[in-house]
N, C-alpha and C. Protein backbone atom coordinates (compact mmCIF):
# COMPACT_ATOMS: atom_id res chain seq x y z
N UNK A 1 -41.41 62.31 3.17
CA UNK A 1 -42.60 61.55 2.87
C UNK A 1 -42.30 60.29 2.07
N UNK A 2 -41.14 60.31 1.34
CA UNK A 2 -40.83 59.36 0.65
C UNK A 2 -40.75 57.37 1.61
N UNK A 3 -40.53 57.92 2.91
CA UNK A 3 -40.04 57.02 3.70
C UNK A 3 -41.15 55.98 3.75
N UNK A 4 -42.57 56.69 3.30
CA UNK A 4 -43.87 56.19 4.18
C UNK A 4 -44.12 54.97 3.45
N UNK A 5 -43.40 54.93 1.87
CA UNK A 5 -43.70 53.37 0.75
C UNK A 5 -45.24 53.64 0.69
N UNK A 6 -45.28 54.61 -0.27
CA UNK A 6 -46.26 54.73 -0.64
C UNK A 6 -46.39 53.86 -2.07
N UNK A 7 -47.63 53.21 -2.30
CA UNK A 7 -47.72 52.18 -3.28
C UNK A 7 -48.72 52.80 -4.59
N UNK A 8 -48.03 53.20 -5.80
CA UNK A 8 -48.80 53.87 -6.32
C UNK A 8 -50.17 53.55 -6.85
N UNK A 9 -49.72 52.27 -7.58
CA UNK A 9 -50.80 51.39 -7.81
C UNK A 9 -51.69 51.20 -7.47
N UNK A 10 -51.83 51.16 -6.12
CA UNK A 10 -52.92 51.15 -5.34
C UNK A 10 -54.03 52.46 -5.52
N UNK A 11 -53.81 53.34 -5.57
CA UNK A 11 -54.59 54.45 -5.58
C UNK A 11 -55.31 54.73 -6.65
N UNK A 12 -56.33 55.61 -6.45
CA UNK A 12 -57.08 55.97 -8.28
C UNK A 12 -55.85 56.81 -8.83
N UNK A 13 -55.71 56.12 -9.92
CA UNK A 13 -55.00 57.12 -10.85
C UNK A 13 -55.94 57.30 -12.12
N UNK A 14 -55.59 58.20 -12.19
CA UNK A 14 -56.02 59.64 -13.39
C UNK A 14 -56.26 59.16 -14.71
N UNK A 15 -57.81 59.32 -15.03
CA UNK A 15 -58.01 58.26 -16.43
C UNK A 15 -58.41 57.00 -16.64
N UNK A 16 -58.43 56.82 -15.39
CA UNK A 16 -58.54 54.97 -15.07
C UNK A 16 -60.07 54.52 -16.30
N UNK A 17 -60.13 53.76 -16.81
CA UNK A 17 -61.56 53.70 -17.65
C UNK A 17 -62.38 52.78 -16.98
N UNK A 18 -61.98 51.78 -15.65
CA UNK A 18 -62.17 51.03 -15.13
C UNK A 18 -63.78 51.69 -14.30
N UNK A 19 -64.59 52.21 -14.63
CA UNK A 19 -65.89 52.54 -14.04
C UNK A 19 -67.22 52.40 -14.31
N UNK A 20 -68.25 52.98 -13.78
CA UNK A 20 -69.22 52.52 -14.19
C UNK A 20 -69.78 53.10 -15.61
N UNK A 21 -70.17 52.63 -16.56
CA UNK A 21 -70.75 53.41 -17.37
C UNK A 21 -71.89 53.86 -17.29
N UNK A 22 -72.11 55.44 -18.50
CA UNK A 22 -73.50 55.70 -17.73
C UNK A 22 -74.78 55.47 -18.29
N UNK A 23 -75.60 55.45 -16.66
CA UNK A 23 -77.10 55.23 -17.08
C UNK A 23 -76.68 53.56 -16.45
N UNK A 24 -75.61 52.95 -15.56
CA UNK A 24 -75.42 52.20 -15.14
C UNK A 24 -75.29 52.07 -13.59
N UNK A 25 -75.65 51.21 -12.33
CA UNK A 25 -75.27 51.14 -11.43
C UNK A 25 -76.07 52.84 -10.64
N UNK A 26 -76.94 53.26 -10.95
CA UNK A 26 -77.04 54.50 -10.97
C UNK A 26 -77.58 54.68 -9.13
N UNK A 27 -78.60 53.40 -8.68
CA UNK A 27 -79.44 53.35 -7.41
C UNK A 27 -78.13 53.47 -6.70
N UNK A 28 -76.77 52.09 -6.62
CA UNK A 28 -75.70 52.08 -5.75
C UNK A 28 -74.94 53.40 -5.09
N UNK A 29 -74.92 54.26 -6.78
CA UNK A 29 -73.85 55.30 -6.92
C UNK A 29 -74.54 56.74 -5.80
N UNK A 30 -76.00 56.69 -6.07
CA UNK A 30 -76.93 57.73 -5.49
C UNK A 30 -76.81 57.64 -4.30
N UNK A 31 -76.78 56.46 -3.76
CA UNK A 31 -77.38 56.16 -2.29
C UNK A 31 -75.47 56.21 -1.55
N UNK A 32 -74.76 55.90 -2.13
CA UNK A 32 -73.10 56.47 -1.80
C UNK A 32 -72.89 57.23 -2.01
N UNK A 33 -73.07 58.27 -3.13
CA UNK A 33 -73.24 59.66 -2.43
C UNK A 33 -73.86 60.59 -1.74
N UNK A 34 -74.87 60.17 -1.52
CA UNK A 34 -76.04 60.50 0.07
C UNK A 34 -75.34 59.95 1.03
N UNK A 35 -74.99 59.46 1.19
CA UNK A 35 -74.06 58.63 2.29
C UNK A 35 -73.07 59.86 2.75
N UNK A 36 -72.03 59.79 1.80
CA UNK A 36 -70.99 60.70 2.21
C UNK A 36 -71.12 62.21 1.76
N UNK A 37 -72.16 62.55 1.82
CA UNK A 37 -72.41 64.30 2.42
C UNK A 37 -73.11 64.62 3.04
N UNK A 38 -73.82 63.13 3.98
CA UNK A 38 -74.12 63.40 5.36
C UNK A 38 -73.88 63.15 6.45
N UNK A 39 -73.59 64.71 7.00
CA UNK A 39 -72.47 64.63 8.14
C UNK A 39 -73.00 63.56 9.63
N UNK A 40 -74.20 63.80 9.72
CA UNK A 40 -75.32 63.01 10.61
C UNK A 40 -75.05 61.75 10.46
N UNK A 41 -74.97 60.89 9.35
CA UNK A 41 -74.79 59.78 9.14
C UNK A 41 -73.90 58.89 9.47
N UNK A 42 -73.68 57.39 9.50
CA UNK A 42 -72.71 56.27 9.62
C UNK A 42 -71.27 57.05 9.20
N UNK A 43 -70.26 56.16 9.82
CA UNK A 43 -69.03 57.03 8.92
C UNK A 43 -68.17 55.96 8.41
N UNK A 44 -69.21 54.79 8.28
CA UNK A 44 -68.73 53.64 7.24
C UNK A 44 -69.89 53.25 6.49
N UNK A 45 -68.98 53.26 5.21
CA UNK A 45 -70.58 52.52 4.53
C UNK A 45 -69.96 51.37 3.83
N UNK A 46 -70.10 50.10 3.70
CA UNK A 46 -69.86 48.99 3.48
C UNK A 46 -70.64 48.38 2.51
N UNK A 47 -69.70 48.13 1.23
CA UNK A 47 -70.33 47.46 -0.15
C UNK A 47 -70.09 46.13 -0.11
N UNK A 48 -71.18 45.30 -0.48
CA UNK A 48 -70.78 43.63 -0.83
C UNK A 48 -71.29 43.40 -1.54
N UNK A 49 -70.80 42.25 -2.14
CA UNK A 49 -71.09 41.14 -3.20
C UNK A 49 -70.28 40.51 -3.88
N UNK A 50 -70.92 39.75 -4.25
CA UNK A 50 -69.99 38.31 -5.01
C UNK A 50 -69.10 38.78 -5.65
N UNK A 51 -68.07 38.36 -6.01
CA UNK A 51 -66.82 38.51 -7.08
C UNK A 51 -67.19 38.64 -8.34
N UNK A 52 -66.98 39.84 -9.07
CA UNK A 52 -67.27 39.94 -10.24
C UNK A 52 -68.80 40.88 -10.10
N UNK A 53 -69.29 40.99 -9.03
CA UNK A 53 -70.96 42.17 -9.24
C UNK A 53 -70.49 43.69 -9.31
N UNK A 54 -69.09 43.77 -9.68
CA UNK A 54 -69.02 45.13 -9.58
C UNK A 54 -68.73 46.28 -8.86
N UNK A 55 -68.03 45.30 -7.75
CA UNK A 55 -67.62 46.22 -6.14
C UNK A 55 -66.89 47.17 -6.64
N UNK A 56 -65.57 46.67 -7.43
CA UNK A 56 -64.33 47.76 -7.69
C UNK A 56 -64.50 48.73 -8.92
N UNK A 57 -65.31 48.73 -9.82
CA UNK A 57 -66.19 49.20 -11.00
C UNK A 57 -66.64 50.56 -9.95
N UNK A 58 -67.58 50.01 -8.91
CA UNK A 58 -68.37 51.15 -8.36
C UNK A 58 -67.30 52.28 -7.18
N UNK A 59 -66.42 51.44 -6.88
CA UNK A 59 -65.32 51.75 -6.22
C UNK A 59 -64.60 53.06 -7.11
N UNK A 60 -64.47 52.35 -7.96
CA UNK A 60 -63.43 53.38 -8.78
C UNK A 60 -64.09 54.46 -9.17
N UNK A 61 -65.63 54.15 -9.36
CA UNK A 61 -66.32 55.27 -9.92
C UNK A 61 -67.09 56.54 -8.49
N UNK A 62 -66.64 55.91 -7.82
CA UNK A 62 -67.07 57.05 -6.19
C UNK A 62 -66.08 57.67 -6.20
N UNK A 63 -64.34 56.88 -6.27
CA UNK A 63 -63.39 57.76 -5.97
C UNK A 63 -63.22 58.53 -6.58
N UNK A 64 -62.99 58.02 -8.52
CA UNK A 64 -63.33 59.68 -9.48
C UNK A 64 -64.57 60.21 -8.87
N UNK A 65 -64.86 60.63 -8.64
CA UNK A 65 -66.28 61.23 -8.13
C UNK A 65 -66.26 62.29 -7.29
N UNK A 66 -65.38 61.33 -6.41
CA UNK A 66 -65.06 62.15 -5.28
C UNK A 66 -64.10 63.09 -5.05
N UNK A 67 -63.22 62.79 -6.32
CA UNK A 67 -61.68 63.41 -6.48
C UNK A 67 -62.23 64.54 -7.19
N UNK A 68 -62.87 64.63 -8.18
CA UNK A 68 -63.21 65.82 -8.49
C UNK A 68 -64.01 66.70 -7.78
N UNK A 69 -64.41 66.57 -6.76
CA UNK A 69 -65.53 67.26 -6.08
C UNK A 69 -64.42 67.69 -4.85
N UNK A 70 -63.41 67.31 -4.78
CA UNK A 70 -62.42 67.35 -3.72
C UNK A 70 -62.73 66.83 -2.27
N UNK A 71 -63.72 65.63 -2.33
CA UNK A 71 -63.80 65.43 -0.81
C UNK A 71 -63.36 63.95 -0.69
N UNK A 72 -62.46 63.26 -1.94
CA UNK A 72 -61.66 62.11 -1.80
C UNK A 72 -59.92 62.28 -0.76
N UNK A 73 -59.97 61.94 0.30
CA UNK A 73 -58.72 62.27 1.32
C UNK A 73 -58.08 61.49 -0.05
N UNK A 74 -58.09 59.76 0.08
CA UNK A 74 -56.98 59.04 0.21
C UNK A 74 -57.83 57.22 -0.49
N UNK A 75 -57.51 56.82 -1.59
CA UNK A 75 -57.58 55.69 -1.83
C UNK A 75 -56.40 53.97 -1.75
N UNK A 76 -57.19 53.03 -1.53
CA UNK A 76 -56.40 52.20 -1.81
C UNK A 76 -56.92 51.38 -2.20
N UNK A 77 -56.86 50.13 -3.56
CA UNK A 77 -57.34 49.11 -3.72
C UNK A 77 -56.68 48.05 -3.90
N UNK A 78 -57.40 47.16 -3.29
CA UNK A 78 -56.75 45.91 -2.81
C UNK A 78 -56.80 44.72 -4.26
N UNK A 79 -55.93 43.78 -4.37
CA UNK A 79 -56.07 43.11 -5.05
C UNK A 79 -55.18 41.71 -4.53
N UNK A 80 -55.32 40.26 -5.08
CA UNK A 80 -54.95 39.51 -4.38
C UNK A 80 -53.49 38.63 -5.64
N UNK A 81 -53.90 39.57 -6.57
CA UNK A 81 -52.75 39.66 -7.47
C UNK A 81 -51.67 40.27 -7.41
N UNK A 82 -51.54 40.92 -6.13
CA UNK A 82 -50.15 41.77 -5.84
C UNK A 82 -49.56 41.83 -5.29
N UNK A 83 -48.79 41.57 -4.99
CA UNK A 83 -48.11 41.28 -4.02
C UNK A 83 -48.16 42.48 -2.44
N UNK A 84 -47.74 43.92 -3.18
CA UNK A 84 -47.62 44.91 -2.48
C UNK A 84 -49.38 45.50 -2.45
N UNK A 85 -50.59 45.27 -3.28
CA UNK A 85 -51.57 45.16 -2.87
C UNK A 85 -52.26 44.47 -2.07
N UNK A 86 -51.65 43.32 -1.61
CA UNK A 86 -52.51 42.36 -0.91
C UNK A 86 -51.89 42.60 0.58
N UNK A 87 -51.19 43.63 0.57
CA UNK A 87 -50.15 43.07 2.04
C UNK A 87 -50.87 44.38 3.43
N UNK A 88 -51.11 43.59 4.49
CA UNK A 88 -51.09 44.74 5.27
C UNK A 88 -50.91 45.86 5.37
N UNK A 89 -49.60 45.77 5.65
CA UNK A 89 -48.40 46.96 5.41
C UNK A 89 -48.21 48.03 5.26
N UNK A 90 -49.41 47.52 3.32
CA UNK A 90 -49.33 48.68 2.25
C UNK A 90 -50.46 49.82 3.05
N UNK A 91 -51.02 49.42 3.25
CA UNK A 91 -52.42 49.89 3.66
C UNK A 91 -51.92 51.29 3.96
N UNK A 92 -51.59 51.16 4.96
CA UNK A 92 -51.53 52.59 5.89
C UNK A 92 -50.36 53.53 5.56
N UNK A 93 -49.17 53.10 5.10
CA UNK A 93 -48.44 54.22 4.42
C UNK A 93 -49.21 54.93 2.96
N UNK A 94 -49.65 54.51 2.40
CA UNK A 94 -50.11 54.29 1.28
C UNK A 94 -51.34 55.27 1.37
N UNK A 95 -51.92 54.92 2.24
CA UNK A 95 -53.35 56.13 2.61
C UNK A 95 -52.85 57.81 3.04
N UNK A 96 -51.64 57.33 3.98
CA UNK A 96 -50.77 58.29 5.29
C UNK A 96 -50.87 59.27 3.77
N UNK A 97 -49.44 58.91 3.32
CA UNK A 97 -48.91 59.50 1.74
C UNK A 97 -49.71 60.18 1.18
N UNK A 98 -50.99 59.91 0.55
CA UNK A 98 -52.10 60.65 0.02
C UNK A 98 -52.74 61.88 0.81
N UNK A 99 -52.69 60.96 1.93
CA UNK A 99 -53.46 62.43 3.12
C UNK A 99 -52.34 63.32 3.48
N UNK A 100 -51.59 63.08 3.46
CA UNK A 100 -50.29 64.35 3.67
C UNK A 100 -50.19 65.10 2.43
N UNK A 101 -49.90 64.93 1.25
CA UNK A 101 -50.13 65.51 0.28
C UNK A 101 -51.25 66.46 0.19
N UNK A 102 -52.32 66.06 0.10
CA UNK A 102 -53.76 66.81 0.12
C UNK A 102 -53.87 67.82 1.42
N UNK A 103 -53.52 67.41 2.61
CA UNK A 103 -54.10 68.12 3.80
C UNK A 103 -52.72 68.50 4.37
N UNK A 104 -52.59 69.71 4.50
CA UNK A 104 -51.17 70.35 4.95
C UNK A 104 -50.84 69.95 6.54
N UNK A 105 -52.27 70.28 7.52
CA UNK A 105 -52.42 69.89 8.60
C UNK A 105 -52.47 68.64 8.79
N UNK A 106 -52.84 67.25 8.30
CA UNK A 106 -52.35 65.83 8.84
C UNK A 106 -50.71 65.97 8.46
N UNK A 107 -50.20 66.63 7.58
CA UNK A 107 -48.96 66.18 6.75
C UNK A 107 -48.09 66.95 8.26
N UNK A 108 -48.25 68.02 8.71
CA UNK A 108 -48.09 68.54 10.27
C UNK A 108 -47.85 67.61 11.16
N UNK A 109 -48.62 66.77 11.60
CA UNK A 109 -49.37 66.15 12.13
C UNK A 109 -48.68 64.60 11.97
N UNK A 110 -48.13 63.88 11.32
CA UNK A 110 -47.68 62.77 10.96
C UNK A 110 -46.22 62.65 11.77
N UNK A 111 -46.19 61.47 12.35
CA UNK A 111 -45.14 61.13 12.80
C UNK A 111 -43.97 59.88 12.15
N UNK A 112 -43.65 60.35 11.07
CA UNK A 112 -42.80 59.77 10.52
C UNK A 112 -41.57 58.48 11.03
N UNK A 113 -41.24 57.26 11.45
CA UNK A 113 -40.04 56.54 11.98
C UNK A 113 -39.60 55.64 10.75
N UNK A 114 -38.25 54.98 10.84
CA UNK A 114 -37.64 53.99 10.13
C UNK A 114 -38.49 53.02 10.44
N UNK A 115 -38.99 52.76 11.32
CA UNK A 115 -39.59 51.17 11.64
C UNK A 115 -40.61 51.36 12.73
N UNK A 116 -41.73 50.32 12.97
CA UNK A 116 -42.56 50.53 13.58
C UNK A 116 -42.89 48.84 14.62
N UNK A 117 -43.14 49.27 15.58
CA UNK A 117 -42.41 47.89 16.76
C UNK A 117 -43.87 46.68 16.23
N UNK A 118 -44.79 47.30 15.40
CA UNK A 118 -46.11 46.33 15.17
C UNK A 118 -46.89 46.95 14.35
N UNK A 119 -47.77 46.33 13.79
CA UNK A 119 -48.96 46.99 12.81
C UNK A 119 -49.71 48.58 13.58
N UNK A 120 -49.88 48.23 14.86
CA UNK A 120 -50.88 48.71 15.81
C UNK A 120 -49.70 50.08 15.45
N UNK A 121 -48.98 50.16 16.22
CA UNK A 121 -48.06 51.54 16.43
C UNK A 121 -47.81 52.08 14.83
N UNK A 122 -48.14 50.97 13.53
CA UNK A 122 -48.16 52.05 12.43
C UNK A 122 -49.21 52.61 12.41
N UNK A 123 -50.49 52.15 12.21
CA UNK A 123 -52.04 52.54 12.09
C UNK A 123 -51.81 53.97 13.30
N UNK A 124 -51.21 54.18 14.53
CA UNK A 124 -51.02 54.75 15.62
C UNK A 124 -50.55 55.80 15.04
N UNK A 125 -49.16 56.01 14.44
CA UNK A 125 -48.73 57.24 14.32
C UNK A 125 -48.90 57.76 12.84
N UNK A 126 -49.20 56.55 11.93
CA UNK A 126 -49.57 57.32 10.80
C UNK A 126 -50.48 57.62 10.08
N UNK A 127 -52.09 57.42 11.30
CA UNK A 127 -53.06 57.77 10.38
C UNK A 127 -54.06 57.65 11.80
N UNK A 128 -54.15 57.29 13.04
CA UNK A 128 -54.85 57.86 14.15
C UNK A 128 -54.88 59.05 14.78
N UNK A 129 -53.74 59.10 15.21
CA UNK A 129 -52.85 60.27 15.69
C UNK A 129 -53.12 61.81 14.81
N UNK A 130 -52.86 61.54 13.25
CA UNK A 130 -52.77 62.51 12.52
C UNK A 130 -54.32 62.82 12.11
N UNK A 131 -55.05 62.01 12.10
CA UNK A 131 -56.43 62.07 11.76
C UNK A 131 -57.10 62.63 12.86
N UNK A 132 -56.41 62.27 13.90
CA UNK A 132 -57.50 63.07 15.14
C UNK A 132 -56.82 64.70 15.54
N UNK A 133 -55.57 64.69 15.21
CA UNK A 133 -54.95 66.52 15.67
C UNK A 133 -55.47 67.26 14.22
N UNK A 134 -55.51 66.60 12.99
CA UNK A 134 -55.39 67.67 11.98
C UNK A 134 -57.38 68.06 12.02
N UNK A 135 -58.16 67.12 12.13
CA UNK A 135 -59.79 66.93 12.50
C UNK A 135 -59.92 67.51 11.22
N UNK A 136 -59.44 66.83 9.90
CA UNK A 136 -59.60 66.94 8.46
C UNK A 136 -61.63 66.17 8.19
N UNK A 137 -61.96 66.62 7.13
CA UNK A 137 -63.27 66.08 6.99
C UNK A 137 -62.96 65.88 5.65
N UNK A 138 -62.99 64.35 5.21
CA UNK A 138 -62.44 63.55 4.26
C UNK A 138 -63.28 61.96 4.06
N UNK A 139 -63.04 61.86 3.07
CA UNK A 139 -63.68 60.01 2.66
C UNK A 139 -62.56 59.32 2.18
N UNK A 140 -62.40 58.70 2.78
CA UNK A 140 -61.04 57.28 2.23
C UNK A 140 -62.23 56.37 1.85
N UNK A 141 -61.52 55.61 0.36
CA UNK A 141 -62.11 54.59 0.10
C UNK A 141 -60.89 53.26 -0.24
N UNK A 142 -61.36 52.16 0.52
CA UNK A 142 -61.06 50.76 0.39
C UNK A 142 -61.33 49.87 -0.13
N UNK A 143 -61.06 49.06 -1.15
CA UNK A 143 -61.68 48.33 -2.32
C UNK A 143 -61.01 46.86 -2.07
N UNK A 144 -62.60 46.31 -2.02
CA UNK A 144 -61.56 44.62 -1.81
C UNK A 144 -60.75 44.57 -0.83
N UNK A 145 -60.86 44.66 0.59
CA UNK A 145 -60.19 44.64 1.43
C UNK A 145 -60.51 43.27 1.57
N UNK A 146 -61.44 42.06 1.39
CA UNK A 146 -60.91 40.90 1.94
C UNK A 146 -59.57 40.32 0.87
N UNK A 147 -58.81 41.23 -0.47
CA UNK A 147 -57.93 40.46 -0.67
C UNK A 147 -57.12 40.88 -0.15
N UNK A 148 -57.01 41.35 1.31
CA UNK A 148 -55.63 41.65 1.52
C UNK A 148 -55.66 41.07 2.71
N UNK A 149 -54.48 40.14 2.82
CA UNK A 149 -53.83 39.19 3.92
C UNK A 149 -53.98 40.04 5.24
N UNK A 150 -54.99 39.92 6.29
CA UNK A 150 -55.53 39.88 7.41
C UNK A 150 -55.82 41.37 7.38
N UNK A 151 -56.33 41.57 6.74
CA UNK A 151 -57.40 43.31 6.08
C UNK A 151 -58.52 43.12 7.07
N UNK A 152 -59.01 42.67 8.03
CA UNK A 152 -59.96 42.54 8.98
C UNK A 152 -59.53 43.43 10.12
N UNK A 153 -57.68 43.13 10.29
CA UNK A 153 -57.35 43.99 11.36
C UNK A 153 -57.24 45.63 11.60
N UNK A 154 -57.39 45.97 10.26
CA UNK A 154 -57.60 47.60 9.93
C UNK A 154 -59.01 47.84 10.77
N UNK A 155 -59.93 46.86 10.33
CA UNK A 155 -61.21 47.17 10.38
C UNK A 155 -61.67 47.31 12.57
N UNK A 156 -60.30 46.65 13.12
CA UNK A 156 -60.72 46.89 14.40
C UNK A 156 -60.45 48.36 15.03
N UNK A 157 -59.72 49.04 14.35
CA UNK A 157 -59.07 50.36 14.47
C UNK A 157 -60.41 51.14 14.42
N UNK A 158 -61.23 51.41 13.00
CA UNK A 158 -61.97 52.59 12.83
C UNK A 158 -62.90 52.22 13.37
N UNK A 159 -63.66 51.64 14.92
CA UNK A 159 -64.31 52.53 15.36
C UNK A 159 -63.44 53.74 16.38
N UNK A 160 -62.08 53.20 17.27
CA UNK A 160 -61.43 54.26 17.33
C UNK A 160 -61.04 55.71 16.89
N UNK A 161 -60.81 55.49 15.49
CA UNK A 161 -60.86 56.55 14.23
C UNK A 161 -61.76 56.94 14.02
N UNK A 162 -63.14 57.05 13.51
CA UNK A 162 -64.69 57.38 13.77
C UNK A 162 -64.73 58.10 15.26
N UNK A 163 -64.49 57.66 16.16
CA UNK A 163 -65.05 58.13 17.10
C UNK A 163 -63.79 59.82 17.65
N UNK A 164 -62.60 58.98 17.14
CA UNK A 164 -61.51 60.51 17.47
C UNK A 164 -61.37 61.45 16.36
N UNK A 165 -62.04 60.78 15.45
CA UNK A 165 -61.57 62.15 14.11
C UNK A 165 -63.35 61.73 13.03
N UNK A 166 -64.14 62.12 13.86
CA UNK A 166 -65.10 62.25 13.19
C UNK A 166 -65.55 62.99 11.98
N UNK A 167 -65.26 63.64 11.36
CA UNK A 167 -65.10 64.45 10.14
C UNK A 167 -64.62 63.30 8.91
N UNK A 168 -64.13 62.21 9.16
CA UNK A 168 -63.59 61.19 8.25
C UNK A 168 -64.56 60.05 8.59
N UNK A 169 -65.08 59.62 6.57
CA UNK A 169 -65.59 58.51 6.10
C UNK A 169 -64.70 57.57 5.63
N UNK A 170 -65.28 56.40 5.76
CA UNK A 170 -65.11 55.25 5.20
C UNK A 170 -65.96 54.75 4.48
N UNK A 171 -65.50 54.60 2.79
CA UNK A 171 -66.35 53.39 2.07
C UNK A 171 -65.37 52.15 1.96
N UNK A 172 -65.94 51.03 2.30
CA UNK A 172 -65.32 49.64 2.16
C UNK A 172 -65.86 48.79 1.20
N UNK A 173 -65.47 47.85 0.24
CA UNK A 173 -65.68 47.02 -0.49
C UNK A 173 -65.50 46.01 0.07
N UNK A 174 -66.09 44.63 -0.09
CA UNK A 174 -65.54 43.45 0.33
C UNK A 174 -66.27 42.50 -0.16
N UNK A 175 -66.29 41.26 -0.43
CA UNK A 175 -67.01 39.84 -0.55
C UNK A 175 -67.77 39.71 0.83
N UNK A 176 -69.77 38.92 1.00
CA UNK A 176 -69.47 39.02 1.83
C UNK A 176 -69.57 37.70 2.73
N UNK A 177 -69.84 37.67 3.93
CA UNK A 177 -69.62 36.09 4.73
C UNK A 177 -67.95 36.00 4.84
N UNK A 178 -67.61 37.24 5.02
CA UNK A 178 -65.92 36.87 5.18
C UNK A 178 -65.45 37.25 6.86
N UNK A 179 -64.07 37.24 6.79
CA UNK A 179 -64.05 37.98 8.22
C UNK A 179 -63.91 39.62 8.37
N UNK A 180 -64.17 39.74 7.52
CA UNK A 180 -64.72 41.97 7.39
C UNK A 180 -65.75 41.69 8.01
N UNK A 181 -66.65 40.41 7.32
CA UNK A 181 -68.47 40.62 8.16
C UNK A 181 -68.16 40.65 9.48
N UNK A 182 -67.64 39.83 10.15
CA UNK A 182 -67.54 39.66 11.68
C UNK A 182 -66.67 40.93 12.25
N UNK A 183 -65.85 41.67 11.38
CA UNK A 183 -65.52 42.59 11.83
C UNK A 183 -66.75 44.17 11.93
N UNK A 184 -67.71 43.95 10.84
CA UNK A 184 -68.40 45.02 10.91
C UNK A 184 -69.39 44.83 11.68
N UNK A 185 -69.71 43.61 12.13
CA UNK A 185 -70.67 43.65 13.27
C UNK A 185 -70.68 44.12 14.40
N UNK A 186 -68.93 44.00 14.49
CA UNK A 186 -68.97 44.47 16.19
C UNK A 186 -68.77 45.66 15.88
N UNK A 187 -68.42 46.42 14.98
CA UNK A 187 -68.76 47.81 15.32
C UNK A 187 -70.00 48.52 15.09
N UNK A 188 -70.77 47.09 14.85
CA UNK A 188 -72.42 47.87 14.86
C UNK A 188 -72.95 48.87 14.04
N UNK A 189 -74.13 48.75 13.48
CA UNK A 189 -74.99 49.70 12.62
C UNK A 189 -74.97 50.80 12.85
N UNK A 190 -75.05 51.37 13.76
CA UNK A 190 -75.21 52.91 13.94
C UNK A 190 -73.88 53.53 13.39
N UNK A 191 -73.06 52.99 13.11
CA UNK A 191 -71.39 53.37 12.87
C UNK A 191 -71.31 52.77 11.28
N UNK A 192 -72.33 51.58 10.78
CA UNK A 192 -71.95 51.19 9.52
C UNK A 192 -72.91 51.16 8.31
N UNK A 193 -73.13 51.54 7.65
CA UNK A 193 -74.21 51.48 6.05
C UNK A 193 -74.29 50.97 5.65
N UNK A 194 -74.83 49.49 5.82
CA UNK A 194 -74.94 48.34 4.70
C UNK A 194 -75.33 48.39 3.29
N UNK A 195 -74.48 48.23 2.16
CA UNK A 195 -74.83 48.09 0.78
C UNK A 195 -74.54 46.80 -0.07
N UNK A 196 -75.74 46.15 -0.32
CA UNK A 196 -75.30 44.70 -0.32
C UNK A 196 -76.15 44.79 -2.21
N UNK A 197 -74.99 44.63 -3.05
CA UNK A 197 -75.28 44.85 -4.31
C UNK A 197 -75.97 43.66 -4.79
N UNK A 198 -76.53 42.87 -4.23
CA UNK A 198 -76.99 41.21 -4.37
C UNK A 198 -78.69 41.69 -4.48
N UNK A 199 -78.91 42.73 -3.70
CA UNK A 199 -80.25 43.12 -3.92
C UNK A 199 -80.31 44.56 -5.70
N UNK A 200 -79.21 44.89 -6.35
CA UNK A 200 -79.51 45.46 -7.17
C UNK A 200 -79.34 44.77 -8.36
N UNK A 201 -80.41 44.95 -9.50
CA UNK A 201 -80.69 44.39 -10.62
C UNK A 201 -79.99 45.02 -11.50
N UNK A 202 -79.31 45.86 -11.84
CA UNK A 202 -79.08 46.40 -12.98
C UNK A 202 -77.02 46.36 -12.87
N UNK A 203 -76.12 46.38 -13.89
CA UNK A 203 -75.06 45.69 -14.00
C UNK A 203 -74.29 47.01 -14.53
N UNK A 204 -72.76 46.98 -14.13
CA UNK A 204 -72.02 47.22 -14.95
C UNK A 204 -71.35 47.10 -15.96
């Protein structure tokens, strides 16, 4: 597993103080977790707003959330300060890593290589493939995916992923009017949860 460059940083780690405080953000936090414990529902739910309203605040505070309740697969957050955060790349080993750990059956299930001939054939064997044989029921969350250098192209994958390993959510963060928007359009509403924090009044 070591091979997969898994990026630690990226993930919630343990303690983080980086969240919402409480009696804060409380409408966002409610309506994302109604989101992801219904199975009926979108299997993306998509946060926006301006830089600085609190995307990764609320981010961090779903994934503790979720980690204790045990239905967090796999985090990553993006930042445009990092080198190994901002990069494609990281994305998908980085998620792979977490979900193998946690789920014995994707970790089964994973097809491990030295090198991969394109982005497409990584997303392919290390997190399509394994997501649709192990049929784990899990929430990955993505934070700030527009800072990561062409983070739009993940976004053409999961309706594929949604549709072969349905048991797995997506929450996404992003700025919005970017190219995530044009990416979540074409996979259409019925597949996505708009949460646009520009309509909530109250702050972190």
């Amino acid at each position: 597993m070591t091979a997969l460059g898994y990026i630690w940083e990226a993930s919630l780690q343990p303690g983080d103080t980086r969240v919402c405080g409480e009696g804060t953000r409380d409408g966002a936090l409610l309506g994302i977790q109604l989101w992801a414990q219904d199975p009926k529902g979108p299997s993306i739910c998509w946060l926006t707003g301006f830089g600085r309203a609190g995307k990764s605040t609320i981010a961090r505070s779903i994934a503790e959330k979720m980690s204790e309740d045990e239905t967090l697969g796999a985090s990553f957050f993006c930042s445009r300060y990092s080198k190994d955060q901002s990069n494609l790349l990281s994305i998908i080993p980085t998620l792979a890593f977490q979900l193998a750990r946690k789920y014995h059956l994707f970790r089964s299930a994973l097809e491990i290589r030295k090198e991969y001939a394109s982005f497409e054939d990584q997303v392919n064997y290390l997190f399509v493939q394994p997501l649709k044989k192990s049929a784990i029921s899990t929430v990955i969350v993505i934070d700030a995916l527009d800072e990561c250098r062409g983070g739009e192209r993940l976004l053409s994958f999961l309706g594929q992923i949604v549709s072969e390993a349905p048991g797995v959510k997506f929450f996404i963060t992003s700025r919005p009017g970017s190219r995530i928007q044009r990416e979540m359009d074409v996979l259409g509403g019925s597949r996505v949860h708009g949460f646009d924090l520009r309509r909530e009044l109250d702050t972190c």
